[in-house]
Protein backbone atom coordinates (compact mmCIF):
# COMPACT_ATOMS: atom_id res chain seq x y z
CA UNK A 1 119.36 105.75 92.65
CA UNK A 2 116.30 104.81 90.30
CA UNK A 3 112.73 105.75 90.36
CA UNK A 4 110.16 103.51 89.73
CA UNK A 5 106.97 104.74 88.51
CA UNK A 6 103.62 102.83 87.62
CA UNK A 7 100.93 105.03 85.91
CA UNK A 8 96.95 103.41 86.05
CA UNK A 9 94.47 105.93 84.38
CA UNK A 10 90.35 105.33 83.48
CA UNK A 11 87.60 106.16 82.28
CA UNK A 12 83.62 104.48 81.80
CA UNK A 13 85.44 103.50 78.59
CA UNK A 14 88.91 103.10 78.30
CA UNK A 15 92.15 102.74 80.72
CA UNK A 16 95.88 103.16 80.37
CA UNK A 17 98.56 101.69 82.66
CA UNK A 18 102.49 101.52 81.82
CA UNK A 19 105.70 101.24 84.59
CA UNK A 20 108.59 103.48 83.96
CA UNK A 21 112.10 103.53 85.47
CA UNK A 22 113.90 107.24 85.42
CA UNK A 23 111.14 108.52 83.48
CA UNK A 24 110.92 105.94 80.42
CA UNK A 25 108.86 103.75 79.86
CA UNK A 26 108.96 99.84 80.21
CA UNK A 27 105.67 98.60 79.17
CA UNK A 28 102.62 99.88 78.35
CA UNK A 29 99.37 97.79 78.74
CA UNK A 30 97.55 97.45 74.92
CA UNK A 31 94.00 96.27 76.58
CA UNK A 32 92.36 95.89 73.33
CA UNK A 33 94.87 93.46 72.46
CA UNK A 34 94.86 92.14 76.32
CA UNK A 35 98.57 92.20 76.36
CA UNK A 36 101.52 94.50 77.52
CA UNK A 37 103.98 96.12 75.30
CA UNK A 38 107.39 95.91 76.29
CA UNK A 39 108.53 99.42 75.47
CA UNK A 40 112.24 99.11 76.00
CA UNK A 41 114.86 100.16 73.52
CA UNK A 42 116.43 96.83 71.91
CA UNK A 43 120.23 98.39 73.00
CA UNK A 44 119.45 97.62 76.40
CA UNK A 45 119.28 94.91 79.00
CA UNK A 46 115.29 94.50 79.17
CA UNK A 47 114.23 94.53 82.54
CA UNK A 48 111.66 91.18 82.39
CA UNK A 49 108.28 91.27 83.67
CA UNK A 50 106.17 88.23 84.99
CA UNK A 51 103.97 86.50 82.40
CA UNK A 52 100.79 87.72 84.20
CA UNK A 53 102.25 91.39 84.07
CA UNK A 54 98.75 91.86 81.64
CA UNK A 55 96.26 90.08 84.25
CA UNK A 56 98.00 92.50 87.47
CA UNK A 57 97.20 95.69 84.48
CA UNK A 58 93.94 94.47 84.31
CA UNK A 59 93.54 94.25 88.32
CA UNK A 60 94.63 97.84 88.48
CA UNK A 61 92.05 98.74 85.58
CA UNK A 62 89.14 97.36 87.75
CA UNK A 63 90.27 98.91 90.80
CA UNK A 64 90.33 102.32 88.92
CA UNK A 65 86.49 101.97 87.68
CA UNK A 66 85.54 100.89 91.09
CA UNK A 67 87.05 103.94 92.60
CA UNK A 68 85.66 105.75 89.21
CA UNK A 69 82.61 104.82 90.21
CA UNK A 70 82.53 105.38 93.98
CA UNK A 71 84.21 108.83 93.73
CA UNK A 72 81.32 109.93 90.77
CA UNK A 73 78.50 108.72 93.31
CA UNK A 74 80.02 111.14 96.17
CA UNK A 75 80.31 114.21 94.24
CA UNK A 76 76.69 113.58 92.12
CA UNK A 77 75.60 116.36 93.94
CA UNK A 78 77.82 118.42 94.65
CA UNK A 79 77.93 122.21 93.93
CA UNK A 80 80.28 123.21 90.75
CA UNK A 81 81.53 126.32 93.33
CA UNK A 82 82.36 126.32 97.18
């Protein structure tokens, strides 16, 4: 049995995504080169990834700042303590 895991993280200014099977990574998204790394050791089978693997990272990096955004509007003011 595998795992499958695909990471998206953001901020205002930057944003990380990579997919990982059992824990290693595949590819990593490079978005200031607007590309994806392929991460994979050259000793093994590479597991290939469709050529708009950057454009469905970027998708994910949108949705992020849009939740960002919405969750940073509900807790505006909101006490630091309960």
């Amino acid at each position: 049995i595998h795992t499958e895991m695909q990471m998206i993280g953001c901020s205002e200014t930057e944003g990380a995504f990579d997919i990982s099977l059992d824990e290693e990574d595949m590819i990593v998204a490079d978005f200031i080169a607007e590309r994806v790394v392929d991460t994979q050791p050259s000793f093994v089978d590479h597991v290939s990834f469709a050529k708009d693997a950057f454009q469905v990272a970027m998708g994910n990096l949108i949705t992020c700042r849009i939740n960002l955004n919405i969750t940073q509007k509900a807790l505006k003011d909101q006490p630091l303590e309960s």
